[in-house]
N, C-alpha and C. Protein backbone atom coordinates (compact mmCIF):
# COMPACT_ATOMS: atom_id res chain seq x y z
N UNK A 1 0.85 -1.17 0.00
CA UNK A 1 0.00 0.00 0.00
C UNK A 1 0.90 1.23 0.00
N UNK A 2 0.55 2.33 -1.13
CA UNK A 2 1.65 2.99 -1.11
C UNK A 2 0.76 4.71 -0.79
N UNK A 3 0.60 4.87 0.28
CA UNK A 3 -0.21 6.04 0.91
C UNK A 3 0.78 7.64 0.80
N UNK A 4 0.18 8.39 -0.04
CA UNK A 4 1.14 9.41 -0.11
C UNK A 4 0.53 10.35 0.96
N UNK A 5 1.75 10.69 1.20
CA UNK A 5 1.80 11.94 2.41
C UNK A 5 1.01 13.30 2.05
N UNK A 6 0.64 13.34 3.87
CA UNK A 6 -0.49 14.45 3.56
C UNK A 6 -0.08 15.96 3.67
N UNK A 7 0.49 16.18 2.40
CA UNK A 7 1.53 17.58 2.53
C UNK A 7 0.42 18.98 2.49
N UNK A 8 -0.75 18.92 2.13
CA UNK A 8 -1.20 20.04 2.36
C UNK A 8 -1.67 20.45 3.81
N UNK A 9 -1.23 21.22 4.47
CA UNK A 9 -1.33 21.80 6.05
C UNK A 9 -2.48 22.66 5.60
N UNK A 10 -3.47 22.60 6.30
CA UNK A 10 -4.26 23.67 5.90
C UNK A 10 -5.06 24.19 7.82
N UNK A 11 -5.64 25.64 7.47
CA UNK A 11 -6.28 25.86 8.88
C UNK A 11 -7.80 25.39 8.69
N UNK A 12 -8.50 25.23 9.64
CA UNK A 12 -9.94 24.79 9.57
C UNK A 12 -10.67 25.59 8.36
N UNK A 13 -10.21 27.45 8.78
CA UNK A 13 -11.26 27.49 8.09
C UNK A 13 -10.95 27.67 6.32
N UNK A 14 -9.48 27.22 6.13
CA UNK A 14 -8.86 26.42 4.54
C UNK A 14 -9.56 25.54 4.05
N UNK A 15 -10.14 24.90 5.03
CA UNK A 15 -10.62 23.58 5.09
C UNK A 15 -12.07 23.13 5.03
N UNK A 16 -12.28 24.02 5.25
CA UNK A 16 -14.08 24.42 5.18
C UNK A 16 -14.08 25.41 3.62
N UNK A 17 -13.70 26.46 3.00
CA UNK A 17 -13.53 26.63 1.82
C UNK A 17 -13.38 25.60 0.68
N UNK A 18 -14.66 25.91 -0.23
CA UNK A 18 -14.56 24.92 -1.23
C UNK A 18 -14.44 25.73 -2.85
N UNK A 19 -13.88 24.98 -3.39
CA UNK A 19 -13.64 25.85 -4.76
C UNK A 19 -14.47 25.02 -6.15
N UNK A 20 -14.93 25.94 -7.14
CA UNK A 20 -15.43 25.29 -8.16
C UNK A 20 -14.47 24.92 -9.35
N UNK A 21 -14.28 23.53 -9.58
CA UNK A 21 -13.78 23.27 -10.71
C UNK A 21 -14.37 22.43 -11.60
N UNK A 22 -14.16 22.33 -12.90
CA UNK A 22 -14.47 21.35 -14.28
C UNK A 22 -15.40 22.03 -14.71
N UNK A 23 -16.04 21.45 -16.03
CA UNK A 23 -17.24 21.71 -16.59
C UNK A 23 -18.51 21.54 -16.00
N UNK A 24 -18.22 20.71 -15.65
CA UNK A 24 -19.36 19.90 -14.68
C UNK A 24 -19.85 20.50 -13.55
N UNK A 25 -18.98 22.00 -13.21
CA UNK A 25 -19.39 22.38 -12.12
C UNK A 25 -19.65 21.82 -10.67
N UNK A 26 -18.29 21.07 -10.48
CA UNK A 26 -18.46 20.87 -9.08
C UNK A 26 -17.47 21.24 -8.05
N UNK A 27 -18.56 21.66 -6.94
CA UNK A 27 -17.58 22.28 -5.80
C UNK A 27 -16.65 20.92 -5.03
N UNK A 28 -15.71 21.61 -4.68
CA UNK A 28 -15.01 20.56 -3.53
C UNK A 28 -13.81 21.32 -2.61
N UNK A 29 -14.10 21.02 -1.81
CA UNK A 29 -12.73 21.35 -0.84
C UNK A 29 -11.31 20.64 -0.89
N UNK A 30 -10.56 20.72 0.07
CA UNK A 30 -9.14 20.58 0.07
C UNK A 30 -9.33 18.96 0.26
N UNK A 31 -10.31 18.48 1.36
CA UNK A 31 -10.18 17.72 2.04
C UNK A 31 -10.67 16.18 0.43
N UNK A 32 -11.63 16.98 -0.15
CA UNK A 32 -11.97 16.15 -0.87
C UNK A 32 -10.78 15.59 -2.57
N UNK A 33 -10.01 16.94 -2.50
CA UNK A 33 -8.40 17.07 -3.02
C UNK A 33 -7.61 16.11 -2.62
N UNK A 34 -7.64 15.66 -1.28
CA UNK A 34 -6.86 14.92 -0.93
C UNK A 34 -7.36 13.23 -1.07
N UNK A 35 -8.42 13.11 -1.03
CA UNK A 35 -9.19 11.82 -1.02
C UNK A 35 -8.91 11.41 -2.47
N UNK A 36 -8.73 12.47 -3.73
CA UNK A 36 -8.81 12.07 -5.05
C UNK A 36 -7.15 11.89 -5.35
N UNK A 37 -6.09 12.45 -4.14
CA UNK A 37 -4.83 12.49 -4.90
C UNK A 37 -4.20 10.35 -3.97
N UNK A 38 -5.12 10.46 -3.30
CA UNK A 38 -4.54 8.82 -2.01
C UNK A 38 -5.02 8.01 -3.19
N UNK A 39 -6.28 8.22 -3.53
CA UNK A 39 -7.43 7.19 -4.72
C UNK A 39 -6.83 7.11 -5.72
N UNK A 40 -6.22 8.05 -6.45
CA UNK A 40 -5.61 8.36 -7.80
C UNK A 40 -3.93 6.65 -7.13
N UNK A 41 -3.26 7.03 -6.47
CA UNK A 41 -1.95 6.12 -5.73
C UNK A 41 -2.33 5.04 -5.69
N UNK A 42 -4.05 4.40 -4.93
CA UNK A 42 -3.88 3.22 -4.61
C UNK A 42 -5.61 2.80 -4.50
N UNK A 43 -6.62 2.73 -5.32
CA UNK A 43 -7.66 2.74 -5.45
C UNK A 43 -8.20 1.82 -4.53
N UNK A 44 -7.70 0.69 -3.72
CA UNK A 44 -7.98 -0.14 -3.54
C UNK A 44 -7.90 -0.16 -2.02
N UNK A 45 -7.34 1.51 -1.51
CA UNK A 45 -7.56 1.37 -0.10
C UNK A 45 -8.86 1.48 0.74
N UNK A 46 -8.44 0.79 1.60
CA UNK A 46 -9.76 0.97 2.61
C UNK A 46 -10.13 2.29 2.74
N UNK A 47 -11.66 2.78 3.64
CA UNK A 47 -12.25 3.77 3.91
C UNK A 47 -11.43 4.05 5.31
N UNK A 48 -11.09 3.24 6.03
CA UNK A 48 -10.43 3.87 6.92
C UNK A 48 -9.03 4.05 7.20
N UNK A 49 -8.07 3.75 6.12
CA UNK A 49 -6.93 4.00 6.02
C UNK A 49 -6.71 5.29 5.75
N UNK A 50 -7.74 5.15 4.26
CA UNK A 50 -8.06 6.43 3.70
C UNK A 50 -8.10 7.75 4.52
N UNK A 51 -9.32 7.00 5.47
CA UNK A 51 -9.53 8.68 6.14
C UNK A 51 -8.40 9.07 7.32
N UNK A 52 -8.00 7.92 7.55
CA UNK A 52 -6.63 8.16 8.44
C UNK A 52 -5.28 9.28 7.95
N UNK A 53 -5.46 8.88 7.10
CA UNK A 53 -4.24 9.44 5.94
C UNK A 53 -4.76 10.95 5.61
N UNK A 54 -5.73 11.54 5.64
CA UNK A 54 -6.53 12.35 5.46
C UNK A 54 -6.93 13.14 6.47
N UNK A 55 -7.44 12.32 7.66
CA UNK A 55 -7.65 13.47 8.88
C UNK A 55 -8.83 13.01 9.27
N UNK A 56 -9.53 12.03 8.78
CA UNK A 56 -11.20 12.11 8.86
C UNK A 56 -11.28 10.65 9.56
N UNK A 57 -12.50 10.51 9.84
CA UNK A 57 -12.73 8.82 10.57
C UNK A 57 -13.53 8.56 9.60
N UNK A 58 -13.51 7.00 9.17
CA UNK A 58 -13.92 6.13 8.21
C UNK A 58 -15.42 6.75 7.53
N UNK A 59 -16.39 6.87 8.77
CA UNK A 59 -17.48 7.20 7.76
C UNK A 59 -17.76 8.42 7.28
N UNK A 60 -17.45 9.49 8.03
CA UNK A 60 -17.33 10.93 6.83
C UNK A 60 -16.29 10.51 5.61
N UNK A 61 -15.43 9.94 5.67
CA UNK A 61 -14.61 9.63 4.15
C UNK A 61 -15.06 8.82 3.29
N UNK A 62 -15.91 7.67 3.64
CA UNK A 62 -17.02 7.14 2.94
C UNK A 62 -17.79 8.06 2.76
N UNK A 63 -18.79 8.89 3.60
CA UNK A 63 -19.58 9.70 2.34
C UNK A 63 -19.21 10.70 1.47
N UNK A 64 -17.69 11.66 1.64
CA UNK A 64 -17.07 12.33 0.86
C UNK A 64 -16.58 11.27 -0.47
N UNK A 65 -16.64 9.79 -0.77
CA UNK A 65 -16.14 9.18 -1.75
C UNK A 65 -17.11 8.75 -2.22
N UNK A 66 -18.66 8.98 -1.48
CA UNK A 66 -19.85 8.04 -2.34
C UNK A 66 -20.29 9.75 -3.13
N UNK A 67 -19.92 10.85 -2.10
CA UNK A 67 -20.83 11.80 -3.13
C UNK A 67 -19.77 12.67 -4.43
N UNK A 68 -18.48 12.32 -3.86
CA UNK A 68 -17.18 12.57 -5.13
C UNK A 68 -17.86 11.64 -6.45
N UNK A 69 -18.27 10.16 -6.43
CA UNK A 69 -19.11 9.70 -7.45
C UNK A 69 -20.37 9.88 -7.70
N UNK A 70 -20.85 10.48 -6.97
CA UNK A 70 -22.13 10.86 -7.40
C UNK A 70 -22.33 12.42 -8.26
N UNK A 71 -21.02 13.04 -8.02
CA UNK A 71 -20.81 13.96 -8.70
C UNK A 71 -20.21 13.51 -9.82
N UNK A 72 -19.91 12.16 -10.45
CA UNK A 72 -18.90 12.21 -11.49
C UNK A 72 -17.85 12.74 -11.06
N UNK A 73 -17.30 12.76 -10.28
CA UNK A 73 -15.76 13.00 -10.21
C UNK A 73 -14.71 12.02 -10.42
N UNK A 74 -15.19 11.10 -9.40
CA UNK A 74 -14.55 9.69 -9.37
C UNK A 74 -16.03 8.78 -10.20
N UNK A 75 -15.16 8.25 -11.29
CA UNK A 75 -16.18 7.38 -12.17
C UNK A 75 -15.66 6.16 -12.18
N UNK A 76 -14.93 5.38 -11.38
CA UNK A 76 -14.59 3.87 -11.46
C UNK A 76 -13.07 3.87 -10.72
N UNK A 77 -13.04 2.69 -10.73
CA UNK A 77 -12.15 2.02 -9.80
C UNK A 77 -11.32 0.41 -11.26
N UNK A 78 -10.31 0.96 -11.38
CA UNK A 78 -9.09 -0.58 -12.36
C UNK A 78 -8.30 -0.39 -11.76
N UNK A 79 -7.69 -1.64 -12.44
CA UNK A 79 -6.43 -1.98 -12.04
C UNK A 79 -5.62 -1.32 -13.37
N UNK A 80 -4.54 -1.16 -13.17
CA UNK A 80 -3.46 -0.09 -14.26
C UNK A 80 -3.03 -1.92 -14.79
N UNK A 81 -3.49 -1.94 -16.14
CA UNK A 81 -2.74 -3.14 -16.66
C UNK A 81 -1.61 -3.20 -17.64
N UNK A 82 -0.10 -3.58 -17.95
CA UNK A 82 0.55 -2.98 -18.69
C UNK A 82 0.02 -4.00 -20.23
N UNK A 83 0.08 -3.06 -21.13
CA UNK A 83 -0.50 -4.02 -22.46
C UNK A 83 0.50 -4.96 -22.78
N UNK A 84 2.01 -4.87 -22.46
CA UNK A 84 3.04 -5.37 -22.89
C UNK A 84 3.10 -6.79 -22.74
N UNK A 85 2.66 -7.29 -21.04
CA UNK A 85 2.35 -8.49 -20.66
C UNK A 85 1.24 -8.93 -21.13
N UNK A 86 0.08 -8.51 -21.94
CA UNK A 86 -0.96 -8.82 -22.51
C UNK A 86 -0.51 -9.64 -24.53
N UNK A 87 0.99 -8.96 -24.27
CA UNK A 87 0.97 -9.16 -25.94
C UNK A 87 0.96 -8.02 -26.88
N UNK A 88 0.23 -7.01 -26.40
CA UNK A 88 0.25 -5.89 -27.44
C UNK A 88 1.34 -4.73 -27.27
N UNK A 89 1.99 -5.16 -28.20
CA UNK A 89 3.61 -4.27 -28.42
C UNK A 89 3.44 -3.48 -29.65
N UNK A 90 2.34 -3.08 -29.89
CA UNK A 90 2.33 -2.03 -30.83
C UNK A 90 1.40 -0.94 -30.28
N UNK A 91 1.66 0.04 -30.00
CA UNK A 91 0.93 1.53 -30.35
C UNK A 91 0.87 2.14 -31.01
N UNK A 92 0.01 2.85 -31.74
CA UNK A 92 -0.24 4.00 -32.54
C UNK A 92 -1.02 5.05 -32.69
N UNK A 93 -0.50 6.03 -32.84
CA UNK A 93 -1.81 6.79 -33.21
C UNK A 93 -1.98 7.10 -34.69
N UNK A 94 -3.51 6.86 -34.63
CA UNK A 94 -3.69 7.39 -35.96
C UNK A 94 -4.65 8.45 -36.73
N UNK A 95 -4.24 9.38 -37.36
CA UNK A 95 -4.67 10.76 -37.62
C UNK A 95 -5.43 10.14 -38.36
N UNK A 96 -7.60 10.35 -38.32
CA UNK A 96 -8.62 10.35 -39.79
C UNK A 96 -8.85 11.24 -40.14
N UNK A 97 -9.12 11.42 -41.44
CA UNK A 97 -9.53 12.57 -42.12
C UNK A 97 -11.09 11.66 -42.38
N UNK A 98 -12.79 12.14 -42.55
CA UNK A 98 -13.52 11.50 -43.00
C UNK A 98 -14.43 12.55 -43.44
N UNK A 99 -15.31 11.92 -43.95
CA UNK A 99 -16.93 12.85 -44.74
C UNK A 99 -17.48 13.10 -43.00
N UNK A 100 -17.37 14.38 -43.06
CA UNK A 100 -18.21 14.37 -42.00
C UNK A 100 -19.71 14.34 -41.74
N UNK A 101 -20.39 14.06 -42.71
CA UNK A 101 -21.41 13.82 -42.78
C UNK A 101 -22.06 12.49 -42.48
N UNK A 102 -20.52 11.63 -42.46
CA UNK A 102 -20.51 10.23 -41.48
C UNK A 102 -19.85 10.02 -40.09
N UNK A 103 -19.95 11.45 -39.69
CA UNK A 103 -19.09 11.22 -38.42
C UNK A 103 -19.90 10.27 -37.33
N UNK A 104 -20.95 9.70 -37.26
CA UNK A 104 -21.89 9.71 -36.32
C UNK A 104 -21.64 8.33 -36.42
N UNK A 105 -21.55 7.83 -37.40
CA UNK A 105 -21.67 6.48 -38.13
C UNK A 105 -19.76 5.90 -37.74
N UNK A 106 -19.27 7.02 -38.22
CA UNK A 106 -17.81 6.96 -37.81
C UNK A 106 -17.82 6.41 -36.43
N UNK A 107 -17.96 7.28 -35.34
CA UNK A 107 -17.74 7.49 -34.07
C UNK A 107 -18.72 5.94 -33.70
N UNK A 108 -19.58 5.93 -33.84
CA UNK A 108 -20.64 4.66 -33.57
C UNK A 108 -19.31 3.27 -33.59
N UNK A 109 -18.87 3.07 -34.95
CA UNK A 109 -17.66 1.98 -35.18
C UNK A 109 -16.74 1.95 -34.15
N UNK A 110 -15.68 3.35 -34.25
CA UNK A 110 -14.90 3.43 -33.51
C UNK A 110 -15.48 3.23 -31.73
N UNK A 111 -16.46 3.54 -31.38
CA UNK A 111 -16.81 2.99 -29.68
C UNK A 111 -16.68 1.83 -29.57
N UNK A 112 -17.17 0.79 -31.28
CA UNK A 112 -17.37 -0.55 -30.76
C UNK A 112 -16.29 -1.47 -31.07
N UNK A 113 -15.11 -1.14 -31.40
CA UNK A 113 -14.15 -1.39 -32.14
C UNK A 113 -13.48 -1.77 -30.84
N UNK A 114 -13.11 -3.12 -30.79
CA UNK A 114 -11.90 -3.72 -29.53
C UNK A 114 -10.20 -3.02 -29.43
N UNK A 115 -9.99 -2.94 -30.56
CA UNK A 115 -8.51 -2.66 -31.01
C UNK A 115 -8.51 -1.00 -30.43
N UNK A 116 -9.21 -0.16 -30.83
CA UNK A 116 -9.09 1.13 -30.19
C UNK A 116 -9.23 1.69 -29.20
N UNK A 117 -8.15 1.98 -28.46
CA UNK A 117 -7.96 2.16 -26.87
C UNK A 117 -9.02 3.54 -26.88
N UNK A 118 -8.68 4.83 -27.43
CA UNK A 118 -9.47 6.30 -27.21
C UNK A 118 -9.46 6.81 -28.53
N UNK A 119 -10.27 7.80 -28.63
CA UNK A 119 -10.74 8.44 -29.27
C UNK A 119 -10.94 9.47 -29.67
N UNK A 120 -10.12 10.62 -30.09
CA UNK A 120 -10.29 12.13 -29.62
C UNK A 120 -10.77 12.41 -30.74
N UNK A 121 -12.02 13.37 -30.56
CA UNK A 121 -12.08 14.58 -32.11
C UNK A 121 -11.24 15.67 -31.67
N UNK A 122 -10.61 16.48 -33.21
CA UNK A 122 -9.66 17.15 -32.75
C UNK A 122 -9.91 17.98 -34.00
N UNK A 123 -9.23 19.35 -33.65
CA UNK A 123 -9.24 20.62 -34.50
C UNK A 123 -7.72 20.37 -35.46
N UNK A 124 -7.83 20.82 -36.02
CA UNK A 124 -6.72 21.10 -37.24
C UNK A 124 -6.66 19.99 -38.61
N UNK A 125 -6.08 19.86 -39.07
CA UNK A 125 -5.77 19.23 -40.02
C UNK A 125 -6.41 17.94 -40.30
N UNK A 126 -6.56 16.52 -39.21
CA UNK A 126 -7.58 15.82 -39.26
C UNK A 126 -8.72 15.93 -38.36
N UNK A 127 -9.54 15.20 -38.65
CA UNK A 127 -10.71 15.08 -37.66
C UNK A 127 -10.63 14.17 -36.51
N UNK A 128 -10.05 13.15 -36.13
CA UNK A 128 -9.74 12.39 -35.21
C UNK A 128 -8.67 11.77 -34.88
N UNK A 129 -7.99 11.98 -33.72
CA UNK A 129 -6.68 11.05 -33.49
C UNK A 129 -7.41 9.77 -32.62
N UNK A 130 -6.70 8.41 -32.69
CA UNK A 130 -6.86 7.19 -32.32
C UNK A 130 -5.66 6.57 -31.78
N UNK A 131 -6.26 6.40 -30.29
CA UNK A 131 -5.09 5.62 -30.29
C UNK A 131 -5.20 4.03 -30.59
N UNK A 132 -4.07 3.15 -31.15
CA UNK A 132 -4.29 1.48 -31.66
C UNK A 132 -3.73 0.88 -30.77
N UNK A 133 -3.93 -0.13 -30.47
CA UNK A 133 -2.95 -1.77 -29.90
C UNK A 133 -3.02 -2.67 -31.00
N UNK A 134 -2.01 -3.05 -30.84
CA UNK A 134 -1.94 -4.44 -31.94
C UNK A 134 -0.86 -5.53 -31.29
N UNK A 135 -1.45 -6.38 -31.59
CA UNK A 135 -0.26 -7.51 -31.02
C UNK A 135 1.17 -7.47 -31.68
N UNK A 136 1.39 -7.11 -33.17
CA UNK A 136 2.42 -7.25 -33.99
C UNK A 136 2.02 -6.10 -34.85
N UNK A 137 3.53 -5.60 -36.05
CA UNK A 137 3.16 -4.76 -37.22
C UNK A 137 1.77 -5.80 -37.99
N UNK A 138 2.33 -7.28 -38.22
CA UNK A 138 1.39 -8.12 -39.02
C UNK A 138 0.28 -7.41 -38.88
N UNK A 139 -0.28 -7.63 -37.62
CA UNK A 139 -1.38 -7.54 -37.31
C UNK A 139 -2.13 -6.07 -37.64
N UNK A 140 -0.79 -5.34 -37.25
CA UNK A 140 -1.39 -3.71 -37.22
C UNK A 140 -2.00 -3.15 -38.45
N UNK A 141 -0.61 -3.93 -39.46
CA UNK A 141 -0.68 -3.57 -40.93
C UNK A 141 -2.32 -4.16 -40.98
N UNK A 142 -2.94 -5.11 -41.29
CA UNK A 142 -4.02 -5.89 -41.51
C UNK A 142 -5.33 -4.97 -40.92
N UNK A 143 -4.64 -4.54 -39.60
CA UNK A 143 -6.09 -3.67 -39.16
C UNK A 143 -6.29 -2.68 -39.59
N UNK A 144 -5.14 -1.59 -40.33
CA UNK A 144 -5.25 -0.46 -41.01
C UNK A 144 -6.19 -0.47 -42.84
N UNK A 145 -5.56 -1.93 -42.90
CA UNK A 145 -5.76 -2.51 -44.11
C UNK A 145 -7.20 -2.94 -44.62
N UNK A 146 -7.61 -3.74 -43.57
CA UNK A 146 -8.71 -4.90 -43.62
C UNK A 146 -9.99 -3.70 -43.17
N UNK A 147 -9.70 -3.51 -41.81
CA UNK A 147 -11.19 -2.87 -40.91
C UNK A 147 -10.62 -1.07 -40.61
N UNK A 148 -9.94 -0.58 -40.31
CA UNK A 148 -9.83 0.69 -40.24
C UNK A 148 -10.00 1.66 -41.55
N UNK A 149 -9.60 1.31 -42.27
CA UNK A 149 -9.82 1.58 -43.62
C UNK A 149 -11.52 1.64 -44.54
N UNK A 150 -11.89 0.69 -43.73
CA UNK A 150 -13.64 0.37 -44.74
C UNK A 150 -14.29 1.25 -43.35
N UNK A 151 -13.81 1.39 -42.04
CA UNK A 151 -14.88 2.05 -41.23
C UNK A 151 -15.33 3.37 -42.23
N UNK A 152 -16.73 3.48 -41.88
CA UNK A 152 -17.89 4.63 -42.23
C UNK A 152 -17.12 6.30 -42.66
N UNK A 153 -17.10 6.66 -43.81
CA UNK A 153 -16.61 8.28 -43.76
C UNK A 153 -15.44 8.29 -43.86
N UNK A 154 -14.28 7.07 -43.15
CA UNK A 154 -13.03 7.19 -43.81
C UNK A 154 -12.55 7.51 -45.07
N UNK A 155 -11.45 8.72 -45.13
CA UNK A 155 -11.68 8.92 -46.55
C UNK A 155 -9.81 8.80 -46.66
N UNK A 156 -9.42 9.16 -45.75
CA UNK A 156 -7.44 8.96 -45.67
C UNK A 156 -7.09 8.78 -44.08
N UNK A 157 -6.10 8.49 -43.77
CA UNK A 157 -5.46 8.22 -42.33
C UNK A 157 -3.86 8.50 -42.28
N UNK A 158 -3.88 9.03 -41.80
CA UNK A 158 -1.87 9.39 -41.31
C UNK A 158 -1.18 8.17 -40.14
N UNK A 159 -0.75 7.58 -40.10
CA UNK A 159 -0.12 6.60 -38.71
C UNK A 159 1.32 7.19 -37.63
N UNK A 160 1.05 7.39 -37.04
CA UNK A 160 2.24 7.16 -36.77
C UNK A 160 2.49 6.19 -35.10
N UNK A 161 3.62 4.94 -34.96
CA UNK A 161 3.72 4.26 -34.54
C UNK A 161 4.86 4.68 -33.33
N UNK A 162 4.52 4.43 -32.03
CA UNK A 162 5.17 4.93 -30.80
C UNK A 162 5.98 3.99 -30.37
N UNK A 163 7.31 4.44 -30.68
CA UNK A 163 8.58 3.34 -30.08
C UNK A 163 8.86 3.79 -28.12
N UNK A 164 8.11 4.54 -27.85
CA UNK A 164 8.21 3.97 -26.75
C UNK A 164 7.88 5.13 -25.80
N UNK A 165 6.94 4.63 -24.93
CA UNK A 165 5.93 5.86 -23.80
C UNK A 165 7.20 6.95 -23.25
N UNK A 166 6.64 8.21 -23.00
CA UNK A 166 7.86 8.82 -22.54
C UNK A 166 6.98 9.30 -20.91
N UNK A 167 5.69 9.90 -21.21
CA UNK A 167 5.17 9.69 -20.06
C UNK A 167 3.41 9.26 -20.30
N UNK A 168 3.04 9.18 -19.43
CA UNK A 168 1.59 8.25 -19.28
C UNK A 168 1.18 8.32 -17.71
N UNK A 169 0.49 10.12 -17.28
CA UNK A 169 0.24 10.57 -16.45
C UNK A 169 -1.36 9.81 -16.16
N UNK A 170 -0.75 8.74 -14.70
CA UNK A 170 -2.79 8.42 -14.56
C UNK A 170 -3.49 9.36 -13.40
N UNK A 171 -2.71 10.35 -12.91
CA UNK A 171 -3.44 11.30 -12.04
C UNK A 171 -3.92 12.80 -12.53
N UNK A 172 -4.83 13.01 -12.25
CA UNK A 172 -5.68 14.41 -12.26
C UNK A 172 -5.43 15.32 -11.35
N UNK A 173 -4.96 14.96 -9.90
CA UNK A 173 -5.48 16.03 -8.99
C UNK A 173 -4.46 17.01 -8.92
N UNK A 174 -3.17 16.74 -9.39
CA UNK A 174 -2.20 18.15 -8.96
C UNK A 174 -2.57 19.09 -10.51
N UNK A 175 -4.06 18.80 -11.28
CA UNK A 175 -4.06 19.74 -12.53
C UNK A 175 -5.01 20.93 -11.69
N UNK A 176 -5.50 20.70 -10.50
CA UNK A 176 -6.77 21.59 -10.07
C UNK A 176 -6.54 22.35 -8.91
């Protein structure tokens, strides 16, 4: 269990101040800052480690973590799996250009599509970056070839293939 230290010192009434962040419009305090930066380290700790680590006794930190999801803040709980031990040693991203008049039809494929980790629409030059897994080039080549290619509105694609992560940030809370 790897519990990070509780470096923000704050006074009560720091602590009672709550600030609005996201789109989503939700308030939260320091205290609830801290519950998302322990969760973000080690998802899998208890409620009362948690609130130990935090300042709080077990059941106020249980309801600060049932209503953090009820706000959409916290939307699930995985395990970080590396793809490498899975087999898939290829990444890519890949730039679409399509008819956008099939984007809907586009986007519909791409949700249901196994091979495609995410999904971004994006401004400039193409309309969507993708990220791929593939077990091998074989394979990769074949999926660009076979099924990425015939998806809906595709009309060209750019690739480019990632020799190797430089970073792959899974925390949010030191952005707020």
């Amino acid at each position: 269990m790897n519990i990070v230290p509780n470096t923000l010192k704050l006074t009560p009434k720091e602590e009672r101040c709550s600030f609005y962040v996201g789109l989503i419009g939700t308030y939260m305090n320091f205290k609830d800052k801290q519950i998302i930066q322990q969760l973000e380290q080690d998802g899998r700790l208890s409620f009362a480690t948690l609130g130990e680590s935090i300042g709080l006794s077990k059941t106020p930190c249980w309801n600060r973590v049932k209503a953090l999801q009820a706000k959409n803040v916290i939307t699930g709980f995985q395990a970080q799996i590396n793809p490498l031990a899975l087999g898939l040693n290829i990444r890519a991203l890949v730039h679409v250009v399509i008819d956008f008049e099939k984007h809907q039809n586009f986007e519909a494929a791409i949700i249901a599509h196994p091979s495609v980790r995410s999904c971004h629409a994006v401004t400039g030059e193409f309309d969507y970056v993708l990220e791929i897994l593939a077990k091998d080039i074989s394979d990769f080549d074949e999926l660009l070839r076979v099924e990425m290619s015939r998806l809906p509105g595709v009309m060209r694609f750019n690739t480019s293939i990632s020799t190797r992560m430089v970073k792959q940030q899974s925390g949010y809370s030191e952005m707020v």
